[in-house]
Protein backbone atom coordinates (compact mmCIF):
# COMPACT_ATOMS: atom_id res chain seq x y z
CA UNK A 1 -26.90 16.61 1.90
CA UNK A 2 -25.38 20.03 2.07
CA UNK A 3 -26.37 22.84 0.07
CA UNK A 4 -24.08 24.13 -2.98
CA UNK A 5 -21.03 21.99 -3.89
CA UNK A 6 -20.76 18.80 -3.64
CA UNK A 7 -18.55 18.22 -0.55
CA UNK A 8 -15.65 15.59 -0.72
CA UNK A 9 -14.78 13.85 2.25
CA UNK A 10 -10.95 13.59 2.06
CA UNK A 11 -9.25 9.94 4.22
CA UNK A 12 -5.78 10.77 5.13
CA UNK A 13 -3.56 8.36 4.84
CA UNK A 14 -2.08 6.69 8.37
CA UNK A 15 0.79 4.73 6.76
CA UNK A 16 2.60 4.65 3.27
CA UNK A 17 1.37 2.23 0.22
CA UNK A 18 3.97 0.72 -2.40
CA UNK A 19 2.68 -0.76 -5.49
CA UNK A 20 3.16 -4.54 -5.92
CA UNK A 21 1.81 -6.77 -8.78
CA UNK A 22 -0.34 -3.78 -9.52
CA UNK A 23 -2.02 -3.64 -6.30
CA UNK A 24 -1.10 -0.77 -3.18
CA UNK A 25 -0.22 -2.39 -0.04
CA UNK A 26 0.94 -0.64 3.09
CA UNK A 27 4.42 -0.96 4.11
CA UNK A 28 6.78 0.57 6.32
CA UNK A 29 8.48 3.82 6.25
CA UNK A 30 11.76 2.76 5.48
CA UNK A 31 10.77 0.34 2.48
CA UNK A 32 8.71 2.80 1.08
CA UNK A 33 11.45 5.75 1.05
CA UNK A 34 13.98 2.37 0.19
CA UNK A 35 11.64 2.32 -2.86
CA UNK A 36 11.79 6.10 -3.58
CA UNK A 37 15.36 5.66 -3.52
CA UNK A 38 15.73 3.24 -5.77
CA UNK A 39 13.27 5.26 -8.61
CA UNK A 40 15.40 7.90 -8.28
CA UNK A 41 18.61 6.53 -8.58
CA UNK A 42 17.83 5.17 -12.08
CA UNK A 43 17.34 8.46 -13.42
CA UNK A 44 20.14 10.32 -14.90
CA UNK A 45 21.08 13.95 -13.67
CA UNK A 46 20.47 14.84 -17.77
CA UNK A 47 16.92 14.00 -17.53
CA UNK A 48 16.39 15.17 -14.06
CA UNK A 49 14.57 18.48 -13.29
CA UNK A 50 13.43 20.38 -10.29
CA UNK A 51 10.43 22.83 -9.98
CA UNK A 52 9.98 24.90 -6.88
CA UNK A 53 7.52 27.74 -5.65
CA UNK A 54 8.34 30.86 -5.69
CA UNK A 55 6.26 31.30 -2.73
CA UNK A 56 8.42 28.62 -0.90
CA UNK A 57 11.00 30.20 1.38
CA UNK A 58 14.36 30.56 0.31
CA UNK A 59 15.40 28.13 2.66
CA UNK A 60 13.16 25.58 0.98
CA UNK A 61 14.16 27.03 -2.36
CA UNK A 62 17.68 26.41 -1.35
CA UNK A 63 16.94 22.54 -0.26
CA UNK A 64 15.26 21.79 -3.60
CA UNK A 65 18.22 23.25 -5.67
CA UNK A 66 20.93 22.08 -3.56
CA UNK A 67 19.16 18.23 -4.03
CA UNK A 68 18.61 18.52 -7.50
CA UNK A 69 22.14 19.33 -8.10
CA UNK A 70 23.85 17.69 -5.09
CA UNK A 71 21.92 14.64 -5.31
CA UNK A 72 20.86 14.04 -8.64
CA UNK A 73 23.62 15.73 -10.29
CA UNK A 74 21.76 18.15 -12.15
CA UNK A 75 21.40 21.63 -12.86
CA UNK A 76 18.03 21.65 -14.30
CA UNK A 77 16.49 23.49 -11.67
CA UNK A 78 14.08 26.26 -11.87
CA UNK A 79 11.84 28.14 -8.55
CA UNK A 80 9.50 29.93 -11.39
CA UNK A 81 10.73 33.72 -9.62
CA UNK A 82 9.85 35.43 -12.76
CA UNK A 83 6.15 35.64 -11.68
């Protein structure tokens, strides 16, 4: 056992899961961004919001925005650069 905290080991995952019935099963890439997909396009822009790092890059900064307002119609987007 080693000494002072408790160490966790971590699995990474090898494949994505989707829920069915309750239970995670794995499943391809495509069904599982297919699935993604599909949650998201049930959600109106109104009720859609973005949070980004400000320690992201502005490149990444730029991708989140651009999605959440391209994509999901929405301009609720915030990258929290008041800290």
């Amino acid at each position: 056992m080693p000494r002072g905290r408790n160490r966790v080991r971590h699995v990474r995952l090898t494949e994505p899961l989707v829920r069915e019935d309750g239970v995670l099963r794995p499943a391809s890439w495509e069904e599982a961004l297919d699935r993604a997909a599909a949650g998201f396009r049930d959600v109106p822009g109104e009720r859609f919001g973005m949070f980004s790092c400000s320690k992201a890059t502005n490149e990444m900064n730029y991708t989140a925005q651009k999605f959440a307002r391209a994509v999901m119609g929405s301009n609720n987007v915030d990258s929290c650069n008041r800290t």
